[in-house]
C-alpha atoms as a PDB file:
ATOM      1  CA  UNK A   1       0.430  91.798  32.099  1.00  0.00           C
ATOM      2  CA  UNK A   2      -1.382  93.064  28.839  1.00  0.00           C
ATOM      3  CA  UNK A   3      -5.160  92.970  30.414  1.00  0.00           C
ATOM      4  CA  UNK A   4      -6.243  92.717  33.974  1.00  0.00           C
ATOM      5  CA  UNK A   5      -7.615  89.107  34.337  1.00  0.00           C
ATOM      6  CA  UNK A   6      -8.779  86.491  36.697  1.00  0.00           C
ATOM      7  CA  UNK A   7      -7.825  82.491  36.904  1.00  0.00           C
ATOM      8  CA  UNK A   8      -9.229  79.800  38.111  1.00  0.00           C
ATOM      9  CA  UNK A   9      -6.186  77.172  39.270  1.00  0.00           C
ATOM     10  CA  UNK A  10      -7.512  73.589  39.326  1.00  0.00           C
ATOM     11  CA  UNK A  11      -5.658  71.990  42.540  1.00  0.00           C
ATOM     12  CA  UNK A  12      -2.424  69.055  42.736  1.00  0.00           C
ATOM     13  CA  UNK A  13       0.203  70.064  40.618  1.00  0.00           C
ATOM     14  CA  UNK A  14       0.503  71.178  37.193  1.00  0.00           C
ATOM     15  CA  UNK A  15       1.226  72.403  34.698  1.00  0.00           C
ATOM     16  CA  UNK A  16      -2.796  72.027  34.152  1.00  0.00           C
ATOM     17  CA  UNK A  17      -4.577  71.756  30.700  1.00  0.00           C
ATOM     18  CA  UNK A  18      -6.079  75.605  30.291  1.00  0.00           C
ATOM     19  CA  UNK A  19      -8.392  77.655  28.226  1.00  0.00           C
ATOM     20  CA  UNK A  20      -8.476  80.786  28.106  1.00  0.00           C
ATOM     21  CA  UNK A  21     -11.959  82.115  28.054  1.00  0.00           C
ATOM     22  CA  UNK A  22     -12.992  84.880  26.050  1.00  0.00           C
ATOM     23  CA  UNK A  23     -16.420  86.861  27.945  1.00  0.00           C
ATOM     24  CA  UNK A  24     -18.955  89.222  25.562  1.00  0.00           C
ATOM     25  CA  UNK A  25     -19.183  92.748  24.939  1.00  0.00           C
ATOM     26  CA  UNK A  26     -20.393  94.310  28.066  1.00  0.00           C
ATOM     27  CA  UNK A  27     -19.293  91.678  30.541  1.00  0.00           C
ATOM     28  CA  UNK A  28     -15.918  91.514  33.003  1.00  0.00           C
ATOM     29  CA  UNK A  29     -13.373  89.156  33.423  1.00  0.00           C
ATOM     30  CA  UNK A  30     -15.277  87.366  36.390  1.00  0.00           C
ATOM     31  CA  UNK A  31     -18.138  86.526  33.642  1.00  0.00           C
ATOM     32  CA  UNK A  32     -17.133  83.429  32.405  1.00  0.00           C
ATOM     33  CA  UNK A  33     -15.041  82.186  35.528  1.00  0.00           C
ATOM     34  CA  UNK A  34     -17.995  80.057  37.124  1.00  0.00           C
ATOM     35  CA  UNK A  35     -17.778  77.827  34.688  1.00  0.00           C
ATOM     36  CA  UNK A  36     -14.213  76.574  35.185  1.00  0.00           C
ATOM     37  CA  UNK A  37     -15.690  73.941  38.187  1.00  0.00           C
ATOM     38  CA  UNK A  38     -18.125  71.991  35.445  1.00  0.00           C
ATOM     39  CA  UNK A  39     -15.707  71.613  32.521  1.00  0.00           C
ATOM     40  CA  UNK A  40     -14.330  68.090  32.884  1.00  0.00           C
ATOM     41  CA  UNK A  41     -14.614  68.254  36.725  1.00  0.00           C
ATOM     42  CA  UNK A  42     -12.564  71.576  37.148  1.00  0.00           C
ATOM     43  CA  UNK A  43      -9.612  69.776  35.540  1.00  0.00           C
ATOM     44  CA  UNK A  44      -8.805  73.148  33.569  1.00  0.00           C
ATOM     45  CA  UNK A  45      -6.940  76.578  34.757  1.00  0.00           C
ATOM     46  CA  UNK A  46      -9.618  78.783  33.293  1.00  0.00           C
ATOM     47  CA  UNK A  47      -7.897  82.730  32.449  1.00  0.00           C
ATOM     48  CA  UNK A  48     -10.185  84.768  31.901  1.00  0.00           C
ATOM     49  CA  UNK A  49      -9.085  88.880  30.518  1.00  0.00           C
ATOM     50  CA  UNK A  50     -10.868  91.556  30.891  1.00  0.00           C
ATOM     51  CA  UNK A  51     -11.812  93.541  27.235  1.00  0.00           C
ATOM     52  CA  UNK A  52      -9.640  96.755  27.087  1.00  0.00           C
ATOM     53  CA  UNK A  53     -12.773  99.098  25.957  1.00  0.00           C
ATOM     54  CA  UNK A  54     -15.448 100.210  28.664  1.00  0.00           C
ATOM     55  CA  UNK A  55     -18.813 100.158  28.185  1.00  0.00           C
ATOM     56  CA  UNK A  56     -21.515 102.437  29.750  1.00  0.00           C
ATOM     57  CA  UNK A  57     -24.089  99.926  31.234  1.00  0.00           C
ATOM     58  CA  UNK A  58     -26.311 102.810  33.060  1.00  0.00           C
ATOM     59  CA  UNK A  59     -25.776 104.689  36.491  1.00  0.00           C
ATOM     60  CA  UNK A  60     -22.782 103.703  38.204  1.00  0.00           C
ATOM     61  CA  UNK A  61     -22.629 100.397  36.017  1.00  0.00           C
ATOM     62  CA  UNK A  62     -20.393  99.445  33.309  1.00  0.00           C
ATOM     63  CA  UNK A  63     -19.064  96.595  30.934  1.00  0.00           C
ATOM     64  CA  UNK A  64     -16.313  95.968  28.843  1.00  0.00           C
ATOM     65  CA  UNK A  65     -15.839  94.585  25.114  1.00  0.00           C
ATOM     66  CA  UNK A  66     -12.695  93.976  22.734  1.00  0.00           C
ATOM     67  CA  UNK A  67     -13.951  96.548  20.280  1.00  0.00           C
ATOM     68  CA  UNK A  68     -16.436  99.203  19.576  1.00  0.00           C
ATOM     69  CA  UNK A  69     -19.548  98.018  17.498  1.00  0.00           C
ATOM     70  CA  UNK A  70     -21.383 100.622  14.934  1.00  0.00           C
ATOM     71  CA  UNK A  71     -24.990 100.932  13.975  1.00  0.00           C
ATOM     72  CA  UNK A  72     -25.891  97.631  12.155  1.00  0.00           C
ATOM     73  CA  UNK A  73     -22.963  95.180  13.682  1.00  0.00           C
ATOM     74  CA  UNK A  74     -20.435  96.552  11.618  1.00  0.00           C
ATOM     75  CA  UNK A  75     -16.932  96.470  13.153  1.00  0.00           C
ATOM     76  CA  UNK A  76     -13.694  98.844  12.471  1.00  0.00           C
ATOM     77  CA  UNK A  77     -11.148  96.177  11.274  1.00  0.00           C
ATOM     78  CA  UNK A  78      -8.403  98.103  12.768  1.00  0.00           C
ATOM     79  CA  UNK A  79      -9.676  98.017  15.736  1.00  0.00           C
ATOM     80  CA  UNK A  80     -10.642  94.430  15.632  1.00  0.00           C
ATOM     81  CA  UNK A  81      -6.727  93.543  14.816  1.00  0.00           C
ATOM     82  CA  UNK A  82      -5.707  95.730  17.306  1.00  0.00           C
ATOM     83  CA  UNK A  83      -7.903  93.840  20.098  1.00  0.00           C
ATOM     84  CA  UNK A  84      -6.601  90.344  18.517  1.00  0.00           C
ATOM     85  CA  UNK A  85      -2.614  91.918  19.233  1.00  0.00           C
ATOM     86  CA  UNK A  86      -3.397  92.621  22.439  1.00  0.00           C
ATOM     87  CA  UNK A  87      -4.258  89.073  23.045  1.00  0.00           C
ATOM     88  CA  UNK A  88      -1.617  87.857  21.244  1.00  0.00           C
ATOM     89  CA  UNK A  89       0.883  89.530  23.441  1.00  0.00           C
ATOM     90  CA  UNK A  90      -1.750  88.704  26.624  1.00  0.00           C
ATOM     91  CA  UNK A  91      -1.096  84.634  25.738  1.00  0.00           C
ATOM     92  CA  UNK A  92       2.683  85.078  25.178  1.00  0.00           C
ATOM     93  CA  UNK A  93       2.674  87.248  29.010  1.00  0.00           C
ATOM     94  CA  UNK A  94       0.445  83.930  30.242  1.00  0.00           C
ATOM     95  CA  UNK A  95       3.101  81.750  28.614  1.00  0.00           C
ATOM     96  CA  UNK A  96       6.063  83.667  30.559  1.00  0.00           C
ATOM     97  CA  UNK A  97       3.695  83.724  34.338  1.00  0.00           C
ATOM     98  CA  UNK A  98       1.733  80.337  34.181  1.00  0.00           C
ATOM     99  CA  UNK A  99       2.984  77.274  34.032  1.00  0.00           C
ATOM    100  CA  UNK A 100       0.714  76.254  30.626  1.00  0.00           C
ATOM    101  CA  UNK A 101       0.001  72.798  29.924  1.00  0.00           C
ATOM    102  CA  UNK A 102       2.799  71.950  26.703  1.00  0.00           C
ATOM    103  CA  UNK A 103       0.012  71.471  23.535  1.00  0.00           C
ATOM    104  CA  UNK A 104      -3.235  71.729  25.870  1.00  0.00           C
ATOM    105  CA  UNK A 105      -4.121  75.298  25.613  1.00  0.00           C
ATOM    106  CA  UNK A 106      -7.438  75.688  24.596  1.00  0.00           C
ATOM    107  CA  UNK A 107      -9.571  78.837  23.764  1.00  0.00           C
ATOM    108  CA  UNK A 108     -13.301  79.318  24.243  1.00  0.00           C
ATOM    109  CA  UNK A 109     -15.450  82.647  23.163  1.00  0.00           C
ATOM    110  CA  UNK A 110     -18.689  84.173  23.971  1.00  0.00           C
ATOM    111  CA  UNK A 111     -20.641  86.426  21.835  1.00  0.00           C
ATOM    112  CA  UNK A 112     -18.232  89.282  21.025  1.00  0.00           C
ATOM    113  CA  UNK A 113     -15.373  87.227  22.857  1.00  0.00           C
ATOM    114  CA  UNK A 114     -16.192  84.293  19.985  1.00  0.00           C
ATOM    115  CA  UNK A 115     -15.248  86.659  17.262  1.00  0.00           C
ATOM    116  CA  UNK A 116     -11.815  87.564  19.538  1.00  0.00           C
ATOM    117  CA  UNK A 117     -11.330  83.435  19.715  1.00  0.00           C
ATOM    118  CA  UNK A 118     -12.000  83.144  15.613  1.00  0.00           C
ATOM    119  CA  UNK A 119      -9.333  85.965  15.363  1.00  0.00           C
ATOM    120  CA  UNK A 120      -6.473  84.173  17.361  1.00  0.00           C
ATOM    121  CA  UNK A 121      -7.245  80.295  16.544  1.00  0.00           C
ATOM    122  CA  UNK A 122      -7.288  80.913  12.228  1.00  0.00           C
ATOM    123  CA  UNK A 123      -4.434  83.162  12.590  1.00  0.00           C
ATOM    124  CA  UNK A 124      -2.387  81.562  14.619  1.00  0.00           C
ATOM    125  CA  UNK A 125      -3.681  77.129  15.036  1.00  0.00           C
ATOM    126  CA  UNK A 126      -0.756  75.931  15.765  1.00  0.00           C
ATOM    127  CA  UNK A 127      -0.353  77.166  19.207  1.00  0.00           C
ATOM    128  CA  UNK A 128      -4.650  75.763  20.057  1.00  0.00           C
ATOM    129  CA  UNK A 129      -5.427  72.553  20.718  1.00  0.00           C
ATOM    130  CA  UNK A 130      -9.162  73.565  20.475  1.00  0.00           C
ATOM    131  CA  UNK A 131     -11.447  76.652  20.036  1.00  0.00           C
ATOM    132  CA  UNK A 132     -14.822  76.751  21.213  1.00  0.00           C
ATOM    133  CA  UNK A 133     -17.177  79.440  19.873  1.00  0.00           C
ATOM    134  CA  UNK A 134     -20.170  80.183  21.794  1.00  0.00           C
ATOM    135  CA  UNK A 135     -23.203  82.105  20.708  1.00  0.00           C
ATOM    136  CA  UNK A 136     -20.910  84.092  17.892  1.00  0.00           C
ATOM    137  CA  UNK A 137     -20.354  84.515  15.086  1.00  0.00           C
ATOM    138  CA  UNK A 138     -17.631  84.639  12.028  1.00  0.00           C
ATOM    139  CA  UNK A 139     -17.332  88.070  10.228  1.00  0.00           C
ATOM    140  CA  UNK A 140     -16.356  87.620   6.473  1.00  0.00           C
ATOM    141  CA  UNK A 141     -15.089  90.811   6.235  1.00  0.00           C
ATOM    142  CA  UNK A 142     -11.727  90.032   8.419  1.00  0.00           C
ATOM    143  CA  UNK A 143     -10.716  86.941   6.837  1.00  0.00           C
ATOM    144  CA  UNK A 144      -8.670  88.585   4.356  1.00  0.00           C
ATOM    145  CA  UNK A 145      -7.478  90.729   6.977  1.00  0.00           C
ATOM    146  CA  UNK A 146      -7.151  88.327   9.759  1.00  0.00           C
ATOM    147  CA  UNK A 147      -4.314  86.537   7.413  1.00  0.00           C
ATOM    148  CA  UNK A 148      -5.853  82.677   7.933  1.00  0.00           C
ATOM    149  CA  UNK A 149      -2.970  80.404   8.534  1.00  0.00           C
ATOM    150  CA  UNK A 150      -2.199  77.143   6.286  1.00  0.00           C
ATOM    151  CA  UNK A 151      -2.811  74.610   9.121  1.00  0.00           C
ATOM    152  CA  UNK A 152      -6.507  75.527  10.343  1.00  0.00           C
ATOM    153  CA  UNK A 153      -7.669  71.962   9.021  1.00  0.00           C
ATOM    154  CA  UNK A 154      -6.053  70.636  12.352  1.00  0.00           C
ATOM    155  CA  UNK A 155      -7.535  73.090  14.646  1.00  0.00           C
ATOM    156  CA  UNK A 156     -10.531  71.245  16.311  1.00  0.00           C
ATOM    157  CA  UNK A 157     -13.490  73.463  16.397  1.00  0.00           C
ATOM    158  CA  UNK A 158     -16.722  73.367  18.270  1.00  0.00           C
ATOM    159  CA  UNK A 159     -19.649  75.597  17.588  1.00  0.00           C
ATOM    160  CA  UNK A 160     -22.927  76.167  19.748  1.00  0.00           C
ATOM    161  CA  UNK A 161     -25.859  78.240  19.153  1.00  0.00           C
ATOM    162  CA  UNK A 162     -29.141  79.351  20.277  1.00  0.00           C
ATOM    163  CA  UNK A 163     -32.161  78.988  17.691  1.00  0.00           C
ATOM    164  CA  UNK A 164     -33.593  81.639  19.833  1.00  0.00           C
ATOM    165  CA  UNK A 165     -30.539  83.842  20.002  1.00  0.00           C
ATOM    166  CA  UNK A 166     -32.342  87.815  20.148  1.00  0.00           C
ATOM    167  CA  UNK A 167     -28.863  89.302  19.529  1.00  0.00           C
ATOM    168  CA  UNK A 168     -27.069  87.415  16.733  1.00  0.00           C
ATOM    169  CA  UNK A 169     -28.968  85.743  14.222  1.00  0.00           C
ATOM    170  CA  UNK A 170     -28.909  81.754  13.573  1.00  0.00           C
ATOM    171  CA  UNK A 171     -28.496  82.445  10.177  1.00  0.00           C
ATOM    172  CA  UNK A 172     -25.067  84.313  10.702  1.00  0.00           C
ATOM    173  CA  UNK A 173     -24.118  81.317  12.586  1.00  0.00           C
ATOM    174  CA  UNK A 174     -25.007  79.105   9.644  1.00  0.00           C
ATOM    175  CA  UNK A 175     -23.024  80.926   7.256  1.00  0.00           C
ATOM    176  CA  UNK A 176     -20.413  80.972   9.754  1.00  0.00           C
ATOM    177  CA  UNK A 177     -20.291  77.293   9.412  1.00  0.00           C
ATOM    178  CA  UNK A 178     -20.275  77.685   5.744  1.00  0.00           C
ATOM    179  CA  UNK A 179     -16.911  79.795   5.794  1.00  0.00           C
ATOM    180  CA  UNK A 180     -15.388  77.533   8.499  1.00  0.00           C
ATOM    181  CA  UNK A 181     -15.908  74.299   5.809  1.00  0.00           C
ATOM    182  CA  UNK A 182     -14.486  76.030   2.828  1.00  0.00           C
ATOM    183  CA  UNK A 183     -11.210  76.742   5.209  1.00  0.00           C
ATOM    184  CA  UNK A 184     -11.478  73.074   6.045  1.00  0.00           C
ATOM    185  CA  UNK A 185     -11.190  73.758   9.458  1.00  0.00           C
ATOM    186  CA  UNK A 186     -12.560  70.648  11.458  1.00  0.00           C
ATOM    187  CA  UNK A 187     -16.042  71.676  12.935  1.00  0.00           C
ATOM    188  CA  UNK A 188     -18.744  70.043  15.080  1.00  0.00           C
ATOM    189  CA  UNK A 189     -21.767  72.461  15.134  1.00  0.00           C
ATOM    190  CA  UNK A 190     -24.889  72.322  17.130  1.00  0.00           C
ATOM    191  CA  UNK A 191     -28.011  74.281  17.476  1.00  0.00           C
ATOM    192  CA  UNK A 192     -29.887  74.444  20.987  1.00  0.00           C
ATOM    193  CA  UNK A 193     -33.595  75.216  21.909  1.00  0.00           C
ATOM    194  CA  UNK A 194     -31.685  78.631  23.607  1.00  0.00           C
ATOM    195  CA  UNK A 195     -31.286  82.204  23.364  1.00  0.00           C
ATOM    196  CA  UNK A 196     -28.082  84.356  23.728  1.00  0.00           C
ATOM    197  CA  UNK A 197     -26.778  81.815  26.476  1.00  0.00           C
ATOM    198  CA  UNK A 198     -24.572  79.009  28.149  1.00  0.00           C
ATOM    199  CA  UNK A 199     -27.634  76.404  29.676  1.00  0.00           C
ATOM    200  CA  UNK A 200     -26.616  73.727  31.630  1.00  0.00           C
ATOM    201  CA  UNK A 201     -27.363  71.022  28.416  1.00  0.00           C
ATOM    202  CA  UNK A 202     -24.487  72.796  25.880  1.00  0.00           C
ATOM    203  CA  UNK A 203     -22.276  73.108  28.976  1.00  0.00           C
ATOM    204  CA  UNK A 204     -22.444  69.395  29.318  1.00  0.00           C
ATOM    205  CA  UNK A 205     -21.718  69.016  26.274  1.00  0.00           C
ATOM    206  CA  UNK A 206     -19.198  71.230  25.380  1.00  0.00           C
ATOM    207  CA  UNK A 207     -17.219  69.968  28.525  1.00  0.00           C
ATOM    208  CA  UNK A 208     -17.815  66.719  26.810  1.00  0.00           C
ATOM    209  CA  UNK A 209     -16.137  68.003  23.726  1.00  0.00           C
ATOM    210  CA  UNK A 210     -13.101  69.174  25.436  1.00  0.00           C
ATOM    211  CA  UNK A 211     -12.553  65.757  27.364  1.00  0.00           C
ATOM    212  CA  UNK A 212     -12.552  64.377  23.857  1.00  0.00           C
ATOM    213  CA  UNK A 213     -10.854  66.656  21.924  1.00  0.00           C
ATOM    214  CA  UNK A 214      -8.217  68.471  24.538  1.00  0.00           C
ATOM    215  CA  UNK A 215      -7.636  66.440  27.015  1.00  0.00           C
ATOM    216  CA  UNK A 216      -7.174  63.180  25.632  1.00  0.00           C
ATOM    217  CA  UNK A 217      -5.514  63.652  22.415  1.00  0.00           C
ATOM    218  CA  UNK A 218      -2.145  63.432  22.173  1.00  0.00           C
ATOM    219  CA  UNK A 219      -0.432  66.710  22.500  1.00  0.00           C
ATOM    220  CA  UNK A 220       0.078  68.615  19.387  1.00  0.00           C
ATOM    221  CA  UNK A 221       3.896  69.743  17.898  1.00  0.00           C
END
C-alpha cells in the first residue's frame, strides 16, 4: 500500500459504506479513528492514512502532515499535487484490498487533511458520494492547478467550522464557501461556538449529514 494506515471494519458482512478520513498536520493515522463508532452507529469502515511528511513535535515526539507549510500558510503547489497523487493511487490500492461499498465512498478532512479532501473530491467527484471538510479551509491558489472537474455540482459537500478556530481563520472559511458556490458545488455550511475541533454537537450532526446524504441516496454511476 501507498501510506501506512489504520481501519476501522464495521461488523456482518459487507462490502460496508466507507470514508476515508483525512487527520491534520501533525497528527497520525490513529487520530481520527475514534470517531468511526458515532457516525451513523459505526455503520462505516473508517481508513484512515497516515501523511507521508514527519513532523518534529518536541523530544521523542512527532506528527505527520501531507505537505510542508511556509511562514504565513503558504503552501508549495507541487508539493500539494504530489500529496493529492499519493492519495489518488492510496484509494485505487484501497479499491484493489477492501471490499468498498459500489457508489458509497465518502471522504472527510481535518484541518490540513480538509485541504487533501478539497484536492481529491473537485478533481476527481465522480468517484465521492460526499466530502466533509472539517475545520479547513479552500486555498485559491490550487484551483487552477488542482484541474476542477465538470461534475462538482453533484458532489454533496458539508462544511463545519469553529467561530473560535485560533489556527485558521473564520473568514478563510467564509471565502471558502464563496469559491465552493461559484463552482456550484452543492454545500451545507455551518459555523459552531468551537475552536480548532470535532465537539460532540458537529459530530452529531455531521453523522446526521452522512445518514442523509451517503447512506441513503441512491448510489451514484
Amino acid at each position: 500500500m501507498e501510506l501506512l494506515h489504520c481501519v476501522y471494519e464495521p461488523e456482518g458482512d459487507g462490502p460496508h459504506p466507507t470514508i476515508l478520513a483525512l487527520h491534520g498536520r501533525g497528527a497520525n493515522a490513529m487520530d481520527l479513528l475514534g470517531l468511526a463508532p458515532h457516525l451513523c452507529g459505526g455503520v462505516f469502515r473508517v481508513i484512515c492514512p497516515q501523511a507521508p511528511l514527519e513532523v518534529p513535535l518536541g523530544p521523542g515526539m512527532t506528527g505527520y502532515a501531507w505537505f510542508p507549510m511556509s511562514t504565513g500558510g503558504d503552501i508549495d503547489t507541487g508539493a500539494f499535487l504530489s500529496a493529492r497523487d499519493r492519495l489518488r493511487t492510496f484509494v485505487d490500492q484501497c479499491g484493489g484490498r477492501y471490499a468498498l461499498g459500489d457508489g458509497k465512498l465518502a471522504l472527510l478532512g481535518f484541518s490540513q487533511g480538509g485541504g487533501m479532501a478539497y484536492s481529491l473530491g473537485l478533481s476527481e467527484p465522480g468517484r465521492f458520494a460526499g466530502m466533509c471538510i472539517l475545520s479547513s479551509w479552500l486555498r485559491e491558489g490550487t484551483l487552477g492547478a488542482l484541474g476542477v472537474a465538470d461534475r462538482v455540482d453533484s458532489l454533496p459537500t458539508l462544511v463545519h467550522h469553529g467561530r473560535r478556530d485560533e489556527l485558521i481563520d473564520l473568514e478563510r472559511a467564509k471565502h471558502s464557501i464563496t469559491l465552493l458556490e461559484k463552482l456550484h458545488v452543492p454545500v451545507d455550511y455551518t459555523e459552531y461556538d468551537m475552536g480548532h475541533e470535532i465537539t460532540s454537537r458537529s459530530l452529531a450532526d455531521l453523522s446526521g449529514w452522512l445518514e442523509e446524504k451517503v447512506l441513503t441516496e441512491p448510489i451514484r454511476l
